[in-house]
Protein backbone atom coordinates (compact mmCIF):
# COMPACT_ATOMS: atom_id res chain seq x y z
CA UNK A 1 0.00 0.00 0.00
CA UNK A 2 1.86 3.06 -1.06
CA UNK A 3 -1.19 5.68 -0.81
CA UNK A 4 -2.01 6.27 3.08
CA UNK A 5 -5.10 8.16 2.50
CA UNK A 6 -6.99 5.56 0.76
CA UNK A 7 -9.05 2.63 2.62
CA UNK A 8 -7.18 -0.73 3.28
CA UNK A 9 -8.49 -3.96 1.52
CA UNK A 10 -12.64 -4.85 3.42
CA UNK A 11 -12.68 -1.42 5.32
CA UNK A 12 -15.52 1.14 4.88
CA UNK A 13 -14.22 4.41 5.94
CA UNK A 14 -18.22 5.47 5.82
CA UNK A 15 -19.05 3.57 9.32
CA UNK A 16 -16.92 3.45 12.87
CA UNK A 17 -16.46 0.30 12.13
CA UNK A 18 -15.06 -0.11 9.07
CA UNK A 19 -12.86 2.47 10.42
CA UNK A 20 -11.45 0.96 13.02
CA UNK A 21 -11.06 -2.07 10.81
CA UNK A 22 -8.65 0.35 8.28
CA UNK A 23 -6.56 0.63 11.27
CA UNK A 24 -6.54 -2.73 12.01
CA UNK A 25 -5.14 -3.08 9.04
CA UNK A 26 -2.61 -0.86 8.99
CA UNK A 27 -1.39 -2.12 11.50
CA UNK A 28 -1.11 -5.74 10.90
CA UNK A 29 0.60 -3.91 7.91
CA UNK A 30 3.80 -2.56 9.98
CA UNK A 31 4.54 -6.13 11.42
CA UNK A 32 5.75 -7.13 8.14
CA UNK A 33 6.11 -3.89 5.92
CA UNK A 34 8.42 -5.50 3.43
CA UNK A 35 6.10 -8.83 3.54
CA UNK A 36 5.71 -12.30 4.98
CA UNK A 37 8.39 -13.90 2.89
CA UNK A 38 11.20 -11.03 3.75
CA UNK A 39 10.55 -12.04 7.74
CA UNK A 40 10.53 -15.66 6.32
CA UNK A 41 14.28 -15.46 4.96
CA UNK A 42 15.58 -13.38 8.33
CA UNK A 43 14.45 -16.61 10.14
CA UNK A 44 16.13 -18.77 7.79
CA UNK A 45 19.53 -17.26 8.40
CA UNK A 46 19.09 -17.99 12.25
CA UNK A 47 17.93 -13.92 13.45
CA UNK A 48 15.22 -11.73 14.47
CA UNK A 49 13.27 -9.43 12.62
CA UNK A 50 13.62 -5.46 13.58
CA UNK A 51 10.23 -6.15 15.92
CA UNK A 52 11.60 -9.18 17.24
CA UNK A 53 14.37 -8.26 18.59
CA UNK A 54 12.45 -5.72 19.90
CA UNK A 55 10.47 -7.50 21.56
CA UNK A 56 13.43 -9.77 23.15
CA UNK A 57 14.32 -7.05 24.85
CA UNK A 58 11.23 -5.87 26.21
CA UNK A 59 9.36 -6.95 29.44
CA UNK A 60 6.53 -8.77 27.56
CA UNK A 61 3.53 -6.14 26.68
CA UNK A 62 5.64 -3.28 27.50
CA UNK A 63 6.57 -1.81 24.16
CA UNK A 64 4.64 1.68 22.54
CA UNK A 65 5.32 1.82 19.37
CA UNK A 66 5.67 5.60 18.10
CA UNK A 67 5.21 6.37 14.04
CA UNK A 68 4.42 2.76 12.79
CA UNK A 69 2.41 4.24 9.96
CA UNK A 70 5.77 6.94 8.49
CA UNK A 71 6.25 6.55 5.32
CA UNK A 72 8.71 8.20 3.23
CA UNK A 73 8.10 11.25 0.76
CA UNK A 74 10.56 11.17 -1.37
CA UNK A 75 10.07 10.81 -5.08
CA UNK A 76 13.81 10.74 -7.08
CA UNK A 77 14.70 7.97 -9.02
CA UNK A 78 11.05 6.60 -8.76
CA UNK A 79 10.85 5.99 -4.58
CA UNK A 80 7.62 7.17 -4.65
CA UNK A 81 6.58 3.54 -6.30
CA UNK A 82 7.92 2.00 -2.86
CA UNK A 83 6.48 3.12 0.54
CA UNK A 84 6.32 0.85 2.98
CA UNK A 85 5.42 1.65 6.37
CA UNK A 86 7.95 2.05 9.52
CA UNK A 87 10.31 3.03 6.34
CA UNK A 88 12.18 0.52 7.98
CA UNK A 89 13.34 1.02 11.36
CA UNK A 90 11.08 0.60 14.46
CA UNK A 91 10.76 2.61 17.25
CA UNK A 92 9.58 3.61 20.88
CA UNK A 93 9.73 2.43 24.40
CA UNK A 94 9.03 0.15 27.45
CA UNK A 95 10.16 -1.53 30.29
CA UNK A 96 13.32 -3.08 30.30
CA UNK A 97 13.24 -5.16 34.26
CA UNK A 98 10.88 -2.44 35.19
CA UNK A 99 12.85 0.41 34.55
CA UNK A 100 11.49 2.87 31.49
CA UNK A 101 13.89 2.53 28.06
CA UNK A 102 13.41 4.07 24.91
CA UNK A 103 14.49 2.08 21.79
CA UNK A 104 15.13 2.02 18.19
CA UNK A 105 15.21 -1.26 15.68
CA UNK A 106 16.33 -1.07 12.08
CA UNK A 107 14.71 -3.25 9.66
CA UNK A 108 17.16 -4.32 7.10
CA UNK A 109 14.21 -5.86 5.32
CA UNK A 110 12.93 -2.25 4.29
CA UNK A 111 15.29 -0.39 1.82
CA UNK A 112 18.42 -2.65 3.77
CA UNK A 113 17.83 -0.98 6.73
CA UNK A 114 19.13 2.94 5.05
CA UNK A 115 18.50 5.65 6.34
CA UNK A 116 16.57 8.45 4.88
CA UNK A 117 14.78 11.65 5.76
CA UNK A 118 11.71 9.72 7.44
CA UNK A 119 13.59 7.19 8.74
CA UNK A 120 15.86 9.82 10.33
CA UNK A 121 12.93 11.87 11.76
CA UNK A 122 11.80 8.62 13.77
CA UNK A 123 15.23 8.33 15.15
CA UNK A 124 15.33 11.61 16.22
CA UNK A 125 12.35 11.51 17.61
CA UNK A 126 12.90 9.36 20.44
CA UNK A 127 16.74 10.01 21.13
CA UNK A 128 14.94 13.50 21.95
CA UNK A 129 12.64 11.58 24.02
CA UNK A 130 14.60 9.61 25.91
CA UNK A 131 16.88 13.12 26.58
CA UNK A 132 13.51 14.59 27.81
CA UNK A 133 12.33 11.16 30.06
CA UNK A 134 15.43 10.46 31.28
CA UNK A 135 15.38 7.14 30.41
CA UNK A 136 18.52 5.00 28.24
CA UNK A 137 18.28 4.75 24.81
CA UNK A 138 18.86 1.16 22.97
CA UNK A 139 19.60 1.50 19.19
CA UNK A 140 19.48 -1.75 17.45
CA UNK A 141 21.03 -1.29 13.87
CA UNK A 142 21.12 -2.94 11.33
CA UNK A 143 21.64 -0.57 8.28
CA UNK A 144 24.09 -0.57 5.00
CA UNK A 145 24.27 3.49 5.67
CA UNK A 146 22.59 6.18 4.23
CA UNK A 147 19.59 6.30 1.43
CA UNK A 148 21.65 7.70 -1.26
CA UNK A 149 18.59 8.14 -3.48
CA UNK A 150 17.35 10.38 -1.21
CA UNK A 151 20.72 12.63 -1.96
CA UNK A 152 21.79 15.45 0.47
CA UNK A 153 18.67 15.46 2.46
CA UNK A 154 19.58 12.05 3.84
CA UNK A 155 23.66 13.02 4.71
CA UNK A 156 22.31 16.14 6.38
CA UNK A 157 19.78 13.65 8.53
CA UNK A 158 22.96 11.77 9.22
CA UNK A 159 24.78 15.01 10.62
CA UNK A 160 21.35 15.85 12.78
CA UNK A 161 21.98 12.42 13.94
CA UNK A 162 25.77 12.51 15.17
CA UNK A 163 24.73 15.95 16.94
CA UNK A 164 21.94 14.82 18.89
CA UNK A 165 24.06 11.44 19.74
CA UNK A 166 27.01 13.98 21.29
CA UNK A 167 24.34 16.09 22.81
CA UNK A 168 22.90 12.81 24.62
CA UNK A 169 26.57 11.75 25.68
CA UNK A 170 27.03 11.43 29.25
CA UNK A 171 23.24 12.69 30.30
CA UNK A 172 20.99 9.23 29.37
CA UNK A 173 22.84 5.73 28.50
CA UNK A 174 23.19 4.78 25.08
CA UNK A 175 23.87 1.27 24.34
CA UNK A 176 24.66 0.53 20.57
CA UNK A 177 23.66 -3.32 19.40
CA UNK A 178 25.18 -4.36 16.33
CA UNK A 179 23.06 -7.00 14.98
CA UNK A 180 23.35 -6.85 11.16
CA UNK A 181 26.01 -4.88 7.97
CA UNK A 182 26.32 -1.42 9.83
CA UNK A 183 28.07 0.82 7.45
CA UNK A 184 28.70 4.10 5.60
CA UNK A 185 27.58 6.96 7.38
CA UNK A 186 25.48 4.85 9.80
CA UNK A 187 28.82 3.23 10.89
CA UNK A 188 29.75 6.14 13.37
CA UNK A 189 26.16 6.55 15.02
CA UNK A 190 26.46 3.53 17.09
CA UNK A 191 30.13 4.05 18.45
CA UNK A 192 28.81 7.36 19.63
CA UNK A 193 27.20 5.17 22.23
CA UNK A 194 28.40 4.59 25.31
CA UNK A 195 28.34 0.83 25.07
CA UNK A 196 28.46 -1.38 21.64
CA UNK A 197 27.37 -5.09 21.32
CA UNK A 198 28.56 -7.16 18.68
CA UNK A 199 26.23 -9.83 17.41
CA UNK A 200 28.30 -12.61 15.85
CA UNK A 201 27.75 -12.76 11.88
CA UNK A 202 27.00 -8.89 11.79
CA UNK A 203 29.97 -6.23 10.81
CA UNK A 204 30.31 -2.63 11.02
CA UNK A 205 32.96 -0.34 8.90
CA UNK A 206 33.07 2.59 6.89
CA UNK A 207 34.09 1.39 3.63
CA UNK A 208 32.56 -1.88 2.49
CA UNK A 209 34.76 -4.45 0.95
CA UNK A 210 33.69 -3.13 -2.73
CA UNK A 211 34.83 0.09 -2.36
CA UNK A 212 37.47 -0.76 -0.32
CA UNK A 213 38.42 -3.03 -3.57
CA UNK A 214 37.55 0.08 -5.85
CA UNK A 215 39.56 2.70 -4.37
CA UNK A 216 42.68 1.08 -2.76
CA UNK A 217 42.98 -2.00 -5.31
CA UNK A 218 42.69 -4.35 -1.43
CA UNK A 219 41.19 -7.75 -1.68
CA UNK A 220 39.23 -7.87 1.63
CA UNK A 221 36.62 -9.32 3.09
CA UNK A 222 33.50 -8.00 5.48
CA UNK A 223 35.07 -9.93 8.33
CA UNK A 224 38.32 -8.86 7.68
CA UNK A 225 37.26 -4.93 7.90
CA UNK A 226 34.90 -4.90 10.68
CA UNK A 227 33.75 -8.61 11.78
CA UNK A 228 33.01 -9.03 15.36
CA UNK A 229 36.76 -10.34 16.29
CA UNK A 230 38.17 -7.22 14.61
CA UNK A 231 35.70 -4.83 16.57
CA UNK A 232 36.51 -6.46 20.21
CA UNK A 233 40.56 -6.82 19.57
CA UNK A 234 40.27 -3.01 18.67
CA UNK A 235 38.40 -1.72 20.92
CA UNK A 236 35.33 -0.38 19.13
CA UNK A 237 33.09 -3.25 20.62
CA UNK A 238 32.71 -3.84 24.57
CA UNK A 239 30.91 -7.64 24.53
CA UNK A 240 30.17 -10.31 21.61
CA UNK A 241 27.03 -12.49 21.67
CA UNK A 242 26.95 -15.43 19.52
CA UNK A 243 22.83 -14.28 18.68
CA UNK A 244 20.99 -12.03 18.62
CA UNK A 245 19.05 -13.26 21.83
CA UNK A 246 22.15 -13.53 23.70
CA UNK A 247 23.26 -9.94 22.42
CA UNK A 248 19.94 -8.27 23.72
CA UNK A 249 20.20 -10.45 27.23
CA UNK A 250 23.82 -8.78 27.67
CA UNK A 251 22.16 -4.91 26.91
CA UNK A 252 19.67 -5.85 30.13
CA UNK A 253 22.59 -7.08 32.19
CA UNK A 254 24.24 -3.77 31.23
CA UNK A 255 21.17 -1.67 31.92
CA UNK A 256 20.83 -3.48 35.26
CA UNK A 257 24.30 -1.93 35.91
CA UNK A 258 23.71 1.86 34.99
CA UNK A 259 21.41 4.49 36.35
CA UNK A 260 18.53 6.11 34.17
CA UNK A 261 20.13 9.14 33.63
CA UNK A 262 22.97 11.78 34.95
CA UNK A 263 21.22 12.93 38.26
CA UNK A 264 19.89 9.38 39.48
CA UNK A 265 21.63 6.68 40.45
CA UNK A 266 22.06 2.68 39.61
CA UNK A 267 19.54 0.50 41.63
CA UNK A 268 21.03 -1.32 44.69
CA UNK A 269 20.30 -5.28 44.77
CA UNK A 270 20.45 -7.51 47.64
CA UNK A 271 24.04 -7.99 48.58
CA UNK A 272 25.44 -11.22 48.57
CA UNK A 273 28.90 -12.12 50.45
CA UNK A 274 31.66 -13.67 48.20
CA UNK A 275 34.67 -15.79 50.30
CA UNK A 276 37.14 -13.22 51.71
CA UNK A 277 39.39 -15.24 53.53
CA UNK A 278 40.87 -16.87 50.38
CA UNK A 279 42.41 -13.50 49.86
CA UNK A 280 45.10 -13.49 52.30
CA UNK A 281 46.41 -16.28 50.47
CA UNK A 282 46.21 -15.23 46.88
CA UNK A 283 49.48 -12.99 46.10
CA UNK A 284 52.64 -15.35 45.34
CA UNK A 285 55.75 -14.77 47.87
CA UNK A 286 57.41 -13.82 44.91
CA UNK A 287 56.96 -10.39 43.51
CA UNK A 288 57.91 -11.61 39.54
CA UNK A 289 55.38 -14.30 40.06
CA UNK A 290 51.52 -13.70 38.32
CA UNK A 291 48.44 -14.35 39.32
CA UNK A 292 44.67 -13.31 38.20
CA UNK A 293 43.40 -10.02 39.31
CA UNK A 294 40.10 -11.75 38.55
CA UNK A 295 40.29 -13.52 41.45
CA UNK A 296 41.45 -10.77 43.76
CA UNK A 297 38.04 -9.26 42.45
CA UNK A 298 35.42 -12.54 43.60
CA UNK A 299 36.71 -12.44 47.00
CA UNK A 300 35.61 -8.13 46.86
CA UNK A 301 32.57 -7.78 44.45
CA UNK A 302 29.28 -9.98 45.20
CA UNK A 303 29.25 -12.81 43.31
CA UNK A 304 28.38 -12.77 39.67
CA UNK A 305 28.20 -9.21 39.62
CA UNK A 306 31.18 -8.48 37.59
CA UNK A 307 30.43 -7.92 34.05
CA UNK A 308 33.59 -7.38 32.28
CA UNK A 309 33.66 -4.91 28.97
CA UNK A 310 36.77 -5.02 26.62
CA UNK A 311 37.77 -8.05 27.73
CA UNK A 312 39.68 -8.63 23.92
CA UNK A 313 40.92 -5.24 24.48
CA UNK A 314 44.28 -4.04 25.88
CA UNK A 315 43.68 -7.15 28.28
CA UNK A 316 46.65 -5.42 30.58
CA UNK A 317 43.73 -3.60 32.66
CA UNK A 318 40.47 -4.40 33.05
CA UNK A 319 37.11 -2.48 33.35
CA UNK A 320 34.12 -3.93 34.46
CA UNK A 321 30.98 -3.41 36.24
CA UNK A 322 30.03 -4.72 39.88
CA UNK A 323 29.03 -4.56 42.90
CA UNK A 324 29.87 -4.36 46.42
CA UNK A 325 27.32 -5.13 49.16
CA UNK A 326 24.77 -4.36 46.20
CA UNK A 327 26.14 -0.98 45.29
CA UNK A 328 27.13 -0.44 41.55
CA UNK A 329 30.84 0.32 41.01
CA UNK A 330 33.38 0.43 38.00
CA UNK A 331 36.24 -1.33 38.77
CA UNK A 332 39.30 -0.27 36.73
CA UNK A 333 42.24 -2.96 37.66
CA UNK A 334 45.95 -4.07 36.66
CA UNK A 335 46.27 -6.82 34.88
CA UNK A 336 49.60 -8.90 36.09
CA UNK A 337 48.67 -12.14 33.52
CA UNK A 338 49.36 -9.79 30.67
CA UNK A 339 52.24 -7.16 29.92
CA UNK A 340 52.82 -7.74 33.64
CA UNK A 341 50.03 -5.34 34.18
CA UNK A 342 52.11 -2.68 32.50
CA UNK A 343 50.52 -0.02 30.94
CA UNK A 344 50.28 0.99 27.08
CA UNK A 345 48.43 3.12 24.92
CA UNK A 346 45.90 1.19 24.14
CA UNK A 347 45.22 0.34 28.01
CA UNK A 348 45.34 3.84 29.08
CA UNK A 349 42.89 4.80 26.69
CA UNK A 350 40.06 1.89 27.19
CA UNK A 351 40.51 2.87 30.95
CA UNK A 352 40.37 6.43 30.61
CA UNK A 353 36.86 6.30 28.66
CA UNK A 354 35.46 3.91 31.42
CA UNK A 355 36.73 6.51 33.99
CA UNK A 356 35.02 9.10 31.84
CA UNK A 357 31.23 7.07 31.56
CA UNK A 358 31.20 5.91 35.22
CA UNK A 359 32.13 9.51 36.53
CA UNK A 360 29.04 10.84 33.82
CA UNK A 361 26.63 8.54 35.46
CA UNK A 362 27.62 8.68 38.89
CA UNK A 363 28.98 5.59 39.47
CA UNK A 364 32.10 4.97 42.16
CA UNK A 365 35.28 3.54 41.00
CA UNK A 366 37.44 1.35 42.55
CA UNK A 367 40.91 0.83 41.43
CA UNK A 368 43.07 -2.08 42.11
CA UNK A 369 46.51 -1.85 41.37
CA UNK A 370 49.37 -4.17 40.48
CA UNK A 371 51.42 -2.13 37.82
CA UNK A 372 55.20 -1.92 37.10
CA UNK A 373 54.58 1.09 35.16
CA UNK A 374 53.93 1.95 31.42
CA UNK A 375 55.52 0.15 28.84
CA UNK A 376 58.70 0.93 27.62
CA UNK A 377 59.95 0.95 23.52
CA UNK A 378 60.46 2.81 20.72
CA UNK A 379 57.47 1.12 18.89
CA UNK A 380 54.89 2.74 21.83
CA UNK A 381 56.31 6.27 22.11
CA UNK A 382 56.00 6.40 18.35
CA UNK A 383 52.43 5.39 18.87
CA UNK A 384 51.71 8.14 21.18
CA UNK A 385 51.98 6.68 23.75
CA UNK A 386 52.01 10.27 26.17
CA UNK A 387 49.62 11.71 24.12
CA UNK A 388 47.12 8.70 24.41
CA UNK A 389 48.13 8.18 28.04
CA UNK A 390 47.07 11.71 28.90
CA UNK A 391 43.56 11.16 28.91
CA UNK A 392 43.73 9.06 31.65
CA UNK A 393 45.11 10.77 33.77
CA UNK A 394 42.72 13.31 33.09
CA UNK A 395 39.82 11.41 33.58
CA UNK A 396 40.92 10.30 36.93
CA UNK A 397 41.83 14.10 38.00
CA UNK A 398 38.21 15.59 36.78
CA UNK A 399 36.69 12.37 38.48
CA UNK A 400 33.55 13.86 40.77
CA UNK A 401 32.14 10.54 41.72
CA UNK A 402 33.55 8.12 44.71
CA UNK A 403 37.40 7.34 44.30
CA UNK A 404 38.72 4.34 46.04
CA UNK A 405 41.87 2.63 45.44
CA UNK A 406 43.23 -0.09 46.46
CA UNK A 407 47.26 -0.98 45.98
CA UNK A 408 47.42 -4.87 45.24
CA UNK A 409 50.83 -5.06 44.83
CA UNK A 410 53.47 -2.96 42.56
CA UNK A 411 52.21 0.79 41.92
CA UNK A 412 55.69 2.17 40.25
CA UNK A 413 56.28 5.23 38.32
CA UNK A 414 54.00 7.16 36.18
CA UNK A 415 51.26 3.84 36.63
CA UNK A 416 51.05 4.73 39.94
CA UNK A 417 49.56 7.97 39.42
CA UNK A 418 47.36 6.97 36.67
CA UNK A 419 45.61 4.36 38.62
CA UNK A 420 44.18 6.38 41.50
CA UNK A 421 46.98 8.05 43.41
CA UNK A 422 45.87 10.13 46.57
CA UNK A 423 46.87 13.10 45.18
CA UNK A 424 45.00 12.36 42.20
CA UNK A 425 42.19 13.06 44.00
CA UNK A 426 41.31 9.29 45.48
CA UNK A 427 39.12 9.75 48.53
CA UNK A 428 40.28 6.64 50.18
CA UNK A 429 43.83 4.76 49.39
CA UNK A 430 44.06 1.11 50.86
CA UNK A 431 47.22 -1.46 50.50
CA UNK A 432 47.77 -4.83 50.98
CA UNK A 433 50.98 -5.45 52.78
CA UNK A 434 52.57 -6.97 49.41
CA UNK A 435 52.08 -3.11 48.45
CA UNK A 436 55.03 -1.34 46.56
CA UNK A 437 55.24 1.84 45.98
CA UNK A 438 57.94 3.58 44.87
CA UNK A 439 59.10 5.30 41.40
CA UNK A 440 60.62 1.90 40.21
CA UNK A 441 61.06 -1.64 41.85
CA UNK A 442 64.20 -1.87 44.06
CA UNK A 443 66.69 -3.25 41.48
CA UNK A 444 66.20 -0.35 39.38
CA UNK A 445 65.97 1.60 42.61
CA UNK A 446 69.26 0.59 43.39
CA UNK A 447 70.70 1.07 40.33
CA UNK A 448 69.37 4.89 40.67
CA UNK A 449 70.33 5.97 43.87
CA UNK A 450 73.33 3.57 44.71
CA UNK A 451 75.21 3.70 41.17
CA UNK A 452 78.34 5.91 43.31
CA UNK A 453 78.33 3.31 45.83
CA UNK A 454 78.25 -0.10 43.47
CA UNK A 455 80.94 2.07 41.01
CA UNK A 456 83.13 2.11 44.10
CA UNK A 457 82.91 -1.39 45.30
CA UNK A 458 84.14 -2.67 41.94
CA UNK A 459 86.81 -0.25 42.02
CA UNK A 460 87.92 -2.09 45.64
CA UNK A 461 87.34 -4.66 44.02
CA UNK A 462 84.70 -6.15 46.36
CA UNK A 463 82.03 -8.64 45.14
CA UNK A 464 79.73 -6.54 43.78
CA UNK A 465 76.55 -8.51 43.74
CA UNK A 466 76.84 -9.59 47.11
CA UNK A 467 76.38 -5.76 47.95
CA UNK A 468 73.59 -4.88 45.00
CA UNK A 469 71.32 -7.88 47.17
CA UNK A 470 72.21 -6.11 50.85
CA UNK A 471 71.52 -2.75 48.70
CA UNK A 472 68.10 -4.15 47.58
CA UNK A 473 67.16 -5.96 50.45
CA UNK A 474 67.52 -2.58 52.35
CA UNK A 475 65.46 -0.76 49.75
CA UNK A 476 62.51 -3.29 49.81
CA UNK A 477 62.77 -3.05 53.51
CA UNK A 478 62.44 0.59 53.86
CA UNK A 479 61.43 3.07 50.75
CA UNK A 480 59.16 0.86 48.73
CA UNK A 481 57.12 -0.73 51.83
CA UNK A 482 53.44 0.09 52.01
CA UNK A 483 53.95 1.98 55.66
CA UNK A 484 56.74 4.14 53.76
CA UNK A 485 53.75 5.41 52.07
CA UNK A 486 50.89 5.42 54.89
CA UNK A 487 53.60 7.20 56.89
CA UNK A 488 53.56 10.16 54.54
CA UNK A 489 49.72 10.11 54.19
CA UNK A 490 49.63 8.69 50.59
CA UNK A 491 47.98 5.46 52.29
CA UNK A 492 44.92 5.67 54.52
CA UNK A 493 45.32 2.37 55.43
CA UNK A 494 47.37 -1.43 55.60
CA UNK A 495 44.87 -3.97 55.57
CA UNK A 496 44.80 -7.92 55.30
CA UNK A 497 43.06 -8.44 51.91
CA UNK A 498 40.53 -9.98 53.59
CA UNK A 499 39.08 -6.60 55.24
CA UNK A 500 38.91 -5.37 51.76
CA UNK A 501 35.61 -5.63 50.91
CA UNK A 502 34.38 -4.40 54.38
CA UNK A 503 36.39 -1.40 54.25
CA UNK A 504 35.44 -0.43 50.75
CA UNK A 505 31.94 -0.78 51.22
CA UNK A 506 32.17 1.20 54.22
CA UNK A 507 34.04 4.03 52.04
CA UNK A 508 31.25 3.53 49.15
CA UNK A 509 28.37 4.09 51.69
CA UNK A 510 30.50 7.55 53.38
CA UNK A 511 30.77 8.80 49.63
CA UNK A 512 27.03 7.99 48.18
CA UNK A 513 26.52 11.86 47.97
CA UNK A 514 30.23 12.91 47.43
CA UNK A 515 30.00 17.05 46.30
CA UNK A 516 32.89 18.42 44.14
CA UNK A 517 32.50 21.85 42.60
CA UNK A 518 33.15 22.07 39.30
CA UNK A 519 35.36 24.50 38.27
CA UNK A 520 33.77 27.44 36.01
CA UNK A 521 34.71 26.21 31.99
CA UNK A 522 33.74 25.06 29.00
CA UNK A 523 35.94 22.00 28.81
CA UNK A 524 39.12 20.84 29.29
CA UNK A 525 41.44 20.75 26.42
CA UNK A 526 43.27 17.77 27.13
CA UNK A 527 44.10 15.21 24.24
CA UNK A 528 41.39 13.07 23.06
């Protein structure tokens, strides 16, 4: 049906209820604008339709649809012979665990999903109300880019659309789910979100393999340019689901983690205790010798409240949602199974944009820190590695939420400020007693401050090594100790790992309505 103001098929506009038929028939229209055997062939390649997935991720009777009868208007290059309705991408809201969410579903069965002026307009429409509610916005896409037949009018929709993203940054979550091609100008939108969830089989990328072919001569293929592997190893996804069910399951477990908006807060839940004593046994006697930070973490957070994002990512640190005694935190934490938990580039950054999204939605951070410093090389200051680095420390400086850190082990150098230093602005420092803290570990320590001394012992000819151990021993004894630091103030306290969870929920519920005054700017101008 391409004319909207004529009757549908057995309704009599002339009586109420031939009237209300037409609408029923409309209606029943929208559920399959494109036609039975277009839903037919999305189910025969294993997915969900735009409305189904929609549906997945709505309590059950929840959603309100909002313009299910748009149609486009345009009429170039004969597109007035096609009108479908929903011009393919559904949208409104519901109830997401009971909590209000306002959501968006492209329909890759309507014009592949593109986006054009109409189809814009409905997307617009409720990102501005979800700004206006106060409520998170889900976008569900599933879209080659935009309608090029509907020329400039459908770039410039594009442009309202990345303006209206930023302007939503950091006041509602935005989760991103990618769940089919995602390309072209379309292919920005979603990483504009604050989360992004890969659905295995879907890809997202700028330039499609054709053109990609075309321009640069490159034999490559969709998986190869933005598959879901390539979008978790770099970054630009947070969490992979193998369907498109398990996708929009991992968007409610996120939800359940984040408050509605800027000015409210996430939901407690009912705390449950994890085993604390196995932490006082955890850290090897030796200080070269790994171990998982993941399971310094489940004897702190309540159990199975850790949701990790990035885990493919710069797997030195890790960020993740939790919580402690049912209080949402982002836990930002060294690594020591990978790089040593050293720091890079590409760690620095994927923490310093967790720091950023926790801090925007008021959500405490605790840091836990086992870090020898940040990597060394030619290969990472060539990458930028201080002008990547920068943000982070940034982000933990202009942090207004809850601070709370908590020094694991080695906290050395430049790493040590980056990961929630007291002077950084953490409201409450902690340390195991296997804390060190110094600018480097005491070899290198030694080296530094006792090069004179060792220079003159091989001049005397005295055994050299002998005195580089005593030298080392003394150092580890005295300037890297934990109570070297809480002597100066830079600790508030040496605990047995065990206490840690008490004492950081204790410091969570003392900084629930932590004030900071903001000083009076536009923005920083720090490197992004």
């Amino acid at each position: 049906m391409n004319d909207p103001t004529s009757a549908t098929p057995g309704a009599d506009l002339s009586t109420t209820v031939g009237r209300l038929q037409d609408l029923r028939n409309r209606l029943a229209e929208t559920l399959a604008p494109a036609g039975e055997n277009a839903v037919a062939a999305v189910h025969d390649a294993d997915r969900l339709t735009a409305r189904e997935r929609v549906d997945a991720l709505l309590d059950e009777g929840s959603f309100v649809e909002i313009d299910a009868l748009a149609r486009h208007r345009a009429t170039s290059f004969n597109l007035d012979r096609s009108r479908p309705v929903t011009d393919g991408v559904v949208t409104g809201y519901g109830t997401v665990d009971g909590r209000q969410v306002c959501v968006f579903s492209q329909d890759a069965t309507v014009f592949d999903g593109t986006v054009g002026e109409t189809h814009g307009e409905k997307l617009i429409k409720v990102m501005g109300l979800a700004e206006r509610a106060g409520v998170p916005l889900v976008g569900i896409h599933d879209s080659t880019g935009a309608r090029i037949k509907e020329g400039v009018v459908s770039l410039g929709t594009a442009a309202k659309l990345y303006r209206l993203r930023s302007r939503l940054s950091g006041v509602v979550p935005q989760i991103s789910v990618i769940a089919g091609p995602t390309a072209g100008t379309e292919a920005h939108q979603p990483v504009l979100a604050d989360i992004v969830v890969a659905v295995e089989g879907a890809h997202l990328y700028l330039t499609d393999p054709e053109l990609t072919r075309s321009v640069l001569g490159e034999e490559v293929s969709a998986d190869e340019l933005g598959g879901v592997e390539v979008l978790a190893s770099n970054g630009t996804s947070h969490l992979t689901a193998a369907t498109d069910d398990a996708a929009l399951s991992l968007v409610k477990d996120v939800l359940a983690q984040l408050p509605s908006n800027n000015r409210a807060l996430t939901p407690p839940t009912e705390p449950v205790a994890p085993d604390t004593d196995a932490l006082d046994a955890l850290i090897p006697d030796s200080p070269a010798a790994g171990y998982d930070m993941l399971d310094a973490l489940a004897g702190v957070v309540d159990p199975d409240s850790l949701l990790e994002l990035s885990a493919d990512h710069a797997g030195n640190v890790l960020t993740a949602f939790a919580r402690i005694e049912g209080r949402g935190v982002g836990v930002v934490a060294s690594q020591p199974l990978v790089l040593a938990g050293a720091l890079d580039a590409a760690a620095a950054a994927k923490a310093a944009r967790f720091v950023r999204m926790c801090d925007a939605f008021n959500i405490p951070l605790v840091f836990a820190v086992d870090s020898p410093g940040f990597m060394p090389g030619a290969e990472e200051e060539r990458n930028g590695l201080l002008r990547r680095s920068a943000p982070l420390f940034s982000a933990v400086a202009d942090a207004s939420v809850g601070v709370l850190t908590v020094v694991v082990r080695k906290a050395f150098g430049s790493s040590y400020i980056a990961m929630g230093a007291k002077n950084m602005g953490a409201d409450l420092v902690l340390a195991w007693p296997s804390a060190q803290i110094s600018h480097a570990d005491a070899a290198n320590t030694v080296t530094a401050v006792h090069a004179d001394t060792l220079a003159k012992a091989a001049r005397k000819r005295k055994d050299v090594d002998a005195l580089r151990v005593q030298l080392t021993e003394e150092i580890e004894d005295s300037l890297i100790t934990p109570y070297a630091a809480a002597s100066r103030g830079y600790v508030d306290a040496v605990i047995a790992p065990s206490e840690t969870r008490a004492r950081l929920a204790d410091g969570l519920a003392l900084l629930e309505r932590k004030v900071v005054p903001a000083p009076v700017r536009k923005h920083d101008n720090l490197p992004l």
